[in-house]
C-alpha atoms as a PDB file:
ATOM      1  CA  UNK A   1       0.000   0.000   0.000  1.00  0.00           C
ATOM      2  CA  UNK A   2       1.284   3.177  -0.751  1.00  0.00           C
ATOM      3  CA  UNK A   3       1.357   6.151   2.754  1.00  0.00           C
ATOM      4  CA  UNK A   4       1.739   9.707   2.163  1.00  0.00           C
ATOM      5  CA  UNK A   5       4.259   9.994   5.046  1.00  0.00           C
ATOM      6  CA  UNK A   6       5.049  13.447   4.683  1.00  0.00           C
ATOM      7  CA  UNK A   7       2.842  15.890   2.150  1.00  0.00           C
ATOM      8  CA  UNK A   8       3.537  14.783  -1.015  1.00  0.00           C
ATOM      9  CA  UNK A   9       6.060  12.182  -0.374  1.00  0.00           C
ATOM     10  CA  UNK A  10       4.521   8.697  -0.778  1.00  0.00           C
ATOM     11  CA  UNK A  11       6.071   5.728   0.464  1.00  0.00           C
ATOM     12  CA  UNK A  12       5.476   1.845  -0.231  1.00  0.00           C
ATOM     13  CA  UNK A  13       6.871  -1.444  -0.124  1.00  0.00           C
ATOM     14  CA  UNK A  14       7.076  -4.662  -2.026  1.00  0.00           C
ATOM     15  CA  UNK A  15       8.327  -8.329  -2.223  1.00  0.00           C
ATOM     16  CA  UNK A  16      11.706  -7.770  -4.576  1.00  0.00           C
ATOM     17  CA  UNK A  17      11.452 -10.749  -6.685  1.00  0.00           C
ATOM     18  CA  UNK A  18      15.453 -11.270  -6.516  1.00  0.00           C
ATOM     19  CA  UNK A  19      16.253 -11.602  -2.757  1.00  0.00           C
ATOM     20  CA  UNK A  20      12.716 -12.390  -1.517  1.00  0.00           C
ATOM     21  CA  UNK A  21      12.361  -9.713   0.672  1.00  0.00           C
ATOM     22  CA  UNK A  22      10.297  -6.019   1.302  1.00  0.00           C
ATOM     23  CA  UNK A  23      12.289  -3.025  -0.281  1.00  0.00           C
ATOM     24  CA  UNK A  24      10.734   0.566   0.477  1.00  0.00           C
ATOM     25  CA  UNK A  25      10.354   3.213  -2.822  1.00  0.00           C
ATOM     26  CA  UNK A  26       9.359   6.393  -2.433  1.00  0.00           C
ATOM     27  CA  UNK A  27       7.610   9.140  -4.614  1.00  0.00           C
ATOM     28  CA  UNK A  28       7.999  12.807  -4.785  1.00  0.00           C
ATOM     29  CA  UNK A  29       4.485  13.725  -5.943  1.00  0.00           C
ATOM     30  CA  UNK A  30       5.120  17.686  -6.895  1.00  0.00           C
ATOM     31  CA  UNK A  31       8.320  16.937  -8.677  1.00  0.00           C
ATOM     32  CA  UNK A  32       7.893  13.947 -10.403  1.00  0.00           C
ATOM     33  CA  UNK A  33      10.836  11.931  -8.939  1.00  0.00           C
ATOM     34  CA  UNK A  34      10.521   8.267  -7.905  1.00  0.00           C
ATOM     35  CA  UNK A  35      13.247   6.818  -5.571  1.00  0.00           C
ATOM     36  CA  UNK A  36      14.123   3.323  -6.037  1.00  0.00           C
ATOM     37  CA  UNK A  37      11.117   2.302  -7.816  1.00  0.00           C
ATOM     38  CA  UNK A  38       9.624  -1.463  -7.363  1.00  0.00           C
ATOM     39  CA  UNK A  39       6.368  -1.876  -8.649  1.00  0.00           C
ATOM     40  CA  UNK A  40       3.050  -0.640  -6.205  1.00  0.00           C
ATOM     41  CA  UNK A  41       0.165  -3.079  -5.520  1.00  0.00           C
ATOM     42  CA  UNK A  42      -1.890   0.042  -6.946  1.00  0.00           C
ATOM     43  CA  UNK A  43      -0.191  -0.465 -10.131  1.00  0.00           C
ATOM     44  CA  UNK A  44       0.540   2.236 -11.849  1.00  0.00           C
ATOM     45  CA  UNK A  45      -2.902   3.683 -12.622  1.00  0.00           C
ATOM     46  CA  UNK A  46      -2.353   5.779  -8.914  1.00  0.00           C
ATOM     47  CA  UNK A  47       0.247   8.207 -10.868  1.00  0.00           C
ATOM     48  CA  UNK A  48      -2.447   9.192 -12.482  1.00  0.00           C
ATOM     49  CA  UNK A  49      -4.354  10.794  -9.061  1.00  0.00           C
ATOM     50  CA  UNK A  50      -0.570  11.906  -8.647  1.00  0.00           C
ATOM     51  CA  UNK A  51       1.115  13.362 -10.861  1.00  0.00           C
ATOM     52  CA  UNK A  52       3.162  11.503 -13.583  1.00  0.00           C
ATOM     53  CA  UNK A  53       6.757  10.694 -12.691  1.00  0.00           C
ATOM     54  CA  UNK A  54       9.640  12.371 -14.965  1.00  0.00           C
ATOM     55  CA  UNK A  55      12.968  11.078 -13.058  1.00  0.00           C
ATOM     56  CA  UNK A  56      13.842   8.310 -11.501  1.00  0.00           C
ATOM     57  CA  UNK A  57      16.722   8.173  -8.945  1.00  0.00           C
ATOM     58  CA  UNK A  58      19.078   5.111  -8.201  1.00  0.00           C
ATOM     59  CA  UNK A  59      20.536   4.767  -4.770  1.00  0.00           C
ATOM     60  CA  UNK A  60      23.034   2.923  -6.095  1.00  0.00           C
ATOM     61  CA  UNK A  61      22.966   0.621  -9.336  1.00  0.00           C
ATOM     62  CA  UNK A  62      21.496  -2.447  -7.664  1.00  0.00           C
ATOM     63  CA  UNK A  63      18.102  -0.389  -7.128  1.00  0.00           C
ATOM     64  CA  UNK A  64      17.363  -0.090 -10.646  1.00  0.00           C
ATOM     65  CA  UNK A  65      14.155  -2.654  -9.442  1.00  0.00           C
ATOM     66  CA  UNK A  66      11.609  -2.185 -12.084  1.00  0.00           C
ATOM     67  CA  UNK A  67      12.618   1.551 -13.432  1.00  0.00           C
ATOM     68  CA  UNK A  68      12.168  -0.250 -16.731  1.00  0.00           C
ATOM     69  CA  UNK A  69       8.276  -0.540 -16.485  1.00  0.00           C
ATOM     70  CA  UNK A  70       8.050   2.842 -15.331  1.00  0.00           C
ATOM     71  CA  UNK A  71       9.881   3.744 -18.015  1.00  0.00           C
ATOM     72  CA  UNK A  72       8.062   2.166 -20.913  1.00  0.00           C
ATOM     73  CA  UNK A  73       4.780   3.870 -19.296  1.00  0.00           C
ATOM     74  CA  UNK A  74       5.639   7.594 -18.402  1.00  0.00           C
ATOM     75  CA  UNK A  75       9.197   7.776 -20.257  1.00  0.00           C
ATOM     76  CA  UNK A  76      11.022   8.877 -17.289  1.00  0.00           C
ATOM     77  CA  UNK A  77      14.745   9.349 -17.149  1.00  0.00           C
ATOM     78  CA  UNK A  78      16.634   7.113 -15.166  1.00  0.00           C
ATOM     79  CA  UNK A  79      19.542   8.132 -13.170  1.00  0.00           C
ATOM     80  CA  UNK A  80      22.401   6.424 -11.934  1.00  0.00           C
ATOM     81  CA  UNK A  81      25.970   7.929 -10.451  1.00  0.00           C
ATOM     82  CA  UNK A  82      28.631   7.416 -13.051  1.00  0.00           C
ATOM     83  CA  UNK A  83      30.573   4.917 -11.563  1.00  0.00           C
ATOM     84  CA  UNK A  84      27.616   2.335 -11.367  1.00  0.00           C
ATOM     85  CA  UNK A  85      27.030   2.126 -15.276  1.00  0.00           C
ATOM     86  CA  UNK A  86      29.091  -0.733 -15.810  1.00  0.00           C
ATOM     87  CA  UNK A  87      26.075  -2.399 -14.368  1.00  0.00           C
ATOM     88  CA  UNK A  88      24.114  -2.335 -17.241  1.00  0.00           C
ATOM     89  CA  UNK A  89      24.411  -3.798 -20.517  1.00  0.00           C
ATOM     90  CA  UNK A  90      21.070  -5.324 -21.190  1.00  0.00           C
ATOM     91  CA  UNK A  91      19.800  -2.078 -22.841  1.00  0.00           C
ATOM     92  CA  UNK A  92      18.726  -0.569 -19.752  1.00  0.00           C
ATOM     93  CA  UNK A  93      18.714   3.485 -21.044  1.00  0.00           C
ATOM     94  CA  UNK A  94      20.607   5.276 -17.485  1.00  0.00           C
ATOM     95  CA  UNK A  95      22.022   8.675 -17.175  1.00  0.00           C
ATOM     96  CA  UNK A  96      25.119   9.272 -15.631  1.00  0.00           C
ATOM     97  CA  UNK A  97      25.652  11.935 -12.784  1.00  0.00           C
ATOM     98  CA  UNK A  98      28.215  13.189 -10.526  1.00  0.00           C
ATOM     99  CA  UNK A  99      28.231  13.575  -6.583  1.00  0.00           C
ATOM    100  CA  UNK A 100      26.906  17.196  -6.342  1.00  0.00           C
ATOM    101  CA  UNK A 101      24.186  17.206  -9.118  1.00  0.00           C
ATOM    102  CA  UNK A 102      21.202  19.204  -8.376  1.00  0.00           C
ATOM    103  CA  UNK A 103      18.285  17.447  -9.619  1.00  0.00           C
ATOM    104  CA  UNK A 104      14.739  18.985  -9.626  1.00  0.00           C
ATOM    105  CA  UNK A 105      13.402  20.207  -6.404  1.00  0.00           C
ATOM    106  CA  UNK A 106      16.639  20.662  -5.591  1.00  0.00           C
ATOM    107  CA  UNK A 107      17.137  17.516  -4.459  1.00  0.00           C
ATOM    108  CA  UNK A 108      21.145  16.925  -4.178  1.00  0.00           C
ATOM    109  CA  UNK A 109      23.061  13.507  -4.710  1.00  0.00           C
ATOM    110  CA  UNK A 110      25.291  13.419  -1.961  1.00  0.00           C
ATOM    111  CA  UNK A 111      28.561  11.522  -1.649  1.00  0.00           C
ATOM    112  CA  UNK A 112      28.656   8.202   0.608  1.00  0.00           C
ATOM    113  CA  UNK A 113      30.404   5.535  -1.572  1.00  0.00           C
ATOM    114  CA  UNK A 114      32.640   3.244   0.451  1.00  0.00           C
ATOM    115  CA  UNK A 115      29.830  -0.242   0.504  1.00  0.00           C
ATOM    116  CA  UNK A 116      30.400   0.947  -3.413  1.00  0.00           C
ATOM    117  CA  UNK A 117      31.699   3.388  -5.611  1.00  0.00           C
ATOM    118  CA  UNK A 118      28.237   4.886  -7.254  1.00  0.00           C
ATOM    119  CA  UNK A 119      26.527   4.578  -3.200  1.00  0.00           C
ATOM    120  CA  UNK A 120      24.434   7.891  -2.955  1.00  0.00           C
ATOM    121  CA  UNK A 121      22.505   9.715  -0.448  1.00  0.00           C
ATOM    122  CA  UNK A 122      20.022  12.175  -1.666  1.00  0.00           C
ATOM    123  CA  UNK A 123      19.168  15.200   0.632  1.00  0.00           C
ATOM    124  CA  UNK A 124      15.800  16.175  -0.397  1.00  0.00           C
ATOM    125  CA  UNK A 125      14.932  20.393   1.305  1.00  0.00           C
ATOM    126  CA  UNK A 126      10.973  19.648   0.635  1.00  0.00           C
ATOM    127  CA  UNK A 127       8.983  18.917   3.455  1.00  0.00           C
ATOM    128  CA  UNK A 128      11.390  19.742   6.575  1.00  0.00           C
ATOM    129  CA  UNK A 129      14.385  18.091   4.881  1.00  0.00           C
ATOM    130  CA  UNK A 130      15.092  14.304   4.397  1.00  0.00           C
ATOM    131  CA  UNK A 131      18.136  12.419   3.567  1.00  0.00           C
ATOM    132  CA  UNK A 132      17.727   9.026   1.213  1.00  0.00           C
ATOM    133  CA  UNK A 133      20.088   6.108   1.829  1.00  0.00           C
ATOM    134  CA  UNK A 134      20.780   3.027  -0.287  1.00  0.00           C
ATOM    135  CA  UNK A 135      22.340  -0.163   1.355  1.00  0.00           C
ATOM    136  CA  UNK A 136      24.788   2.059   3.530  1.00  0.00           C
ATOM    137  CA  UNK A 137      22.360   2.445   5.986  1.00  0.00           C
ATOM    138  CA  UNK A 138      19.389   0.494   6.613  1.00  0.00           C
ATOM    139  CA  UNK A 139      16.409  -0.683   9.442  1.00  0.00           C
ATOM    140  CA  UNK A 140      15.311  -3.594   9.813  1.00  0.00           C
ATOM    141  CA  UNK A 141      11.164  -2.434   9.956  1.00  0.00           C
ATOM    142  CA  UNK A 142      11.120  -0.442  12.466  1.00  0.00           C
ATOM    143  CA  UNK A 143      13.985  -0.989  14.343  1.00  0.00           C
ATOM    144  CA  UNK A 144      17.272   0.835  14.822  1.00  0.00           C
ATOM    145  CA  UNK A 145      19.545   1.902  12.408  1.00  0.00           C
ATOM    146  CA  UNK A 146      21.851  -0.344  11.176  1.00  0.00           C
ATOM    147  CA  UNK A 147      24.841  -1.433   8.905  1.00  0.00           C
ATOM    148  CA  UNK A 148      23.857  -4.122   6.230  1.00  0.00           C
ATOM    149  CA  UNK A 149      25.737  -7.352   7.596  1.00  0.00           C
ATOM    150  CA  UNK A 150      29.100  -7.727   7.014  1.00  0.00           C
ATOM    151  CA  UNK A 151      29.474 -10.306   4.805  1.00  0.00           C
ATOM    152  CA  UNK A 152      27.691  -7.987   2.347  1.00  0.00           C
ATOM    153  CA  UNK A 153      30.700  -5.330   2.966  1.00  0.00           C
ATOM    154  CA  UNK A 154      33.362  -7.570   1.247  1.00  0.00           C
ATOM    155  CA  UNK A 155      37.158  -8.097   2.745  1.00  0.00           C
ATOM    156  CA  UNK A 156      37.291  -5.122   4.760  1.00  0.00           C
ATOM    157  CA  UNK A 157      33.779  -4.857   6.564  1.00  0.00           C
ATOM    158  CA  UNK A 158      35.496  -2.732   9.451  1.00  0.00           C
ATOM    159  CA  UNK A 159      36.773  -0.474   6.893  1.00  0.00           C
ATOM    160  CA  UNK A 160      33.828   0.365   5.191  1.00  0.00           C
ATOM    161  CA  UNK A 161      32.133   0.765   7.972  1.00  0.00           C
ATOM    162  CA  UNK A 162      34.665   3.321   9.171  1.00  0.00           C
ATOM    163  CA  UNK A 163      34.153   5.055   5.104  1.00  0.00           C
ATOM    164  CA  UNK A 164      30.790   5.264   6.059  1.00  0.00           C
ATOM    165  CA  UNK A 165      30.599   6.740   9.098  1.00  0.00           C
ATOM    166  CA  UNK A 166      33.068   9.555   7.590  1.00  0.00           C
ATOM    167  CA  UNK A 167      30.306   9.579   4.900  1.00  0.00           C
ATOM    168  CA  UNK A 168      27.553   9.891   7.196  1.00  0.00           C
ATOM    169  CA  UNK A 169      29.000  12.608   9.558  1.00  0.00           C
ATOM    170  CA  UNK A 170      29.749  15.108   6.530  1.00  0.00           C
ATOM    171  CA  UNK A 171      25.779  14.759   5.666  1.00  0.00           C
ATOM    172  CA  UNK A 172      25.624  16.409   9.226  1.00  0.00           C
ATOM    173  CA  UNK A 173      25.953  19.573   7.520  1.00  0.00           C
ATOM    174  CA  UNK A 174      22.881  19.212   5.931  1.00  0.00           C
ATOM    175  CA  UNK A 175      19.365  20.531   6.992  1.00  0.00           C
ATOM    176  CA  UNK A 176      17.043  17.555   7.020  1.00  0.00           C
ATOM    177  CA  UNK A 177      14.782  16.157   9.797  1.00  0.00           C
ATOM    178  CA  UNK A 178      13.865  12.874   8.567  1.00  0.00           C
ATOM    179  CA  UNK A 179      15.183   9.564   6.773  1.00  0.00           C
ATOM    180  CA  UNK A 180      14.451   7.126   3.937  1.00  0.00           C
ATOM    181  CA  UNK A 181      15.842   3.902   3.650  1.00  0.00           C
ATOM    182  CA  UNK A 182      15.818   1.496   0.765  1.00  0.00           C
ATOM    183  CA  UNK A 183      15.484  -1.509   3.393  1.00  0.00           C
ATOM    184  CA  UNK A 184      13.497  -0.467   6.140  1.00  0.00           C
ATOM    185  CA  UNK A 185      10.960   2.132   6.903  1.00  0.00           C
ATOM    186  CA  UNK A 186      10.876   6.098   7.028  1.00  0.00           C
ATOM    187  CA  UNK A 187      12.479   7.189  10.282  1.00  0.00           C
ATOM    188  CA  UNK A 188       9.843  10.514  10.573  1.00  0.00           C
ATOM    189  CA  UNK A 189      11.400  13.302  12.998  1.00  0.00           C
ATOM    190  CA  UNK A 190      13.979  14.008  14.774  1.00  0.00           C
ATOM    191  CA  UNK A 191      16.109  11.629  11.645  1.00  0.00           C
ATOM    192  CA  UNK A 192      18.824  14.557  11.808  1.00  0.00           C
ATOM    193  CA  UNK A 193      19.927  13.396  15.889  1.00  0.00           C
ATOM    194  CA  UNK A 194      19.792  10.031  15.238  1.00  0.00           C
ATOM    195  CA  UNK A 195      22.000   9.753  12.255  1.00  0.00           C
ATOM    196  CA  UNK A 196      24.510  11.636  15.037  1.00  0.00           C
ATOM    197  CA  UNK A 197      23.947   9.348  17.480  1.00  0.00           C
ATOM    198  CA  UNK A 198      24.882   6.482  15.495  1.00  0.00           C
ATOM    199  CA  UNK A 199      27.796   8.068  13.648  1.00  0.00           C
ATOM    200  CA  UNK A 200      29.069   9.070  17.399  1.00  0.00           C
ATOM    201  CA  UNK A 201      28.047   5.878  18.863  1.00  0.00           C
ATOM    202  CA  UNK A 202      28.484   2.912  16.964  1.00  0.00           C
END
């Protein structure tokens, strides 16, 4: 089912057919943007209540989930950081961008990279500020932030854990309240302190 967690940012989850398990997309209605996108049990027949989506941002390149049926339907542009292209060479039409683009609504791709090379926050200013995460960061539900377990961080899970948390403490600059995650549910509130706390803490 897809929540209107903040005004005009819709959130839902779904079954990823790959690794059998809930993955959260999200949906900035007055810009057009969809995070992450894995197909809605509304289908897509709801964008048309809600505006019809013109961008779609990757995470990181393993999100690009089912951007391709969006695609065919509203002819969005996909977006992907440069160094996660090499990903793919099934047709799959992706736009390159640098750390520091500005997309619409000024929403900014931030630098985390470490877990991988194209890994991208995105702070978003509309409603009271949020910050996006990909696998860097997740919840499990509702539960407490998190790293993703190690033996998804390669040889050196200590050390990109340590990249992250560098990552994660510059985003401390920015003005946002709340967080997204790609695995686990919207932290609403007070998102800002907690990131601190764990960067500080863990």
């Amino acid at each position: 089912m897809i929540n209107e967690i903040l005004p005009g940012v819709h959130h839902w989850t779904a079954v990823h057919e790959r690794i059998h398990i809930d993955v959260s997309s999200y949906y900035f209605e007055e810009d057009g943007i969809l995070l992450d996108p894995i197909f809605p049990s509304e289908g897509l027949d709801w964008f048309g209540d809600h505006g019809l989506p013109n961008h779609i941002l990757l995470s990181n390149r393993h999100h690009y989930r089912h951007s391709a049926k969006f695609q065919e339907a509203f002819g969005c542009t996909v977006w992907c950081h440069q160094s996660g292209l090499h990903e793919f060479t099934k047709g799959e039409v992706v736009n390159p961008f640098e750390f520091g683009h500005d997309f619409p609504g000024g929403i900014v791709a931030m630098e985390v990279a470490s877990l991988c090379p194209e890994e991208t926050a995105y702070h978003i200013p509309s409603s009271a500020g949020l910050m996006a995460f990909a696998d860097g960061l997740v919840r499990d539900g509702d539960g407490p932030l998190s790293f993703v377990p190690n033996r998804f961080m390669g040889d050196d899970p200590e050390g990109v854990k340590r990249g992250l948390k560098e990552a994660f403490h510059r985003l401390l600059d920015c003005d946002f309240d709340h967080l997204l995650f790609a695995h686990g549910n919207p932290w609403i509130g007070g998102g800002k302190e907690v990131l601190r706390q764990f960067v500080e803490g863990e």
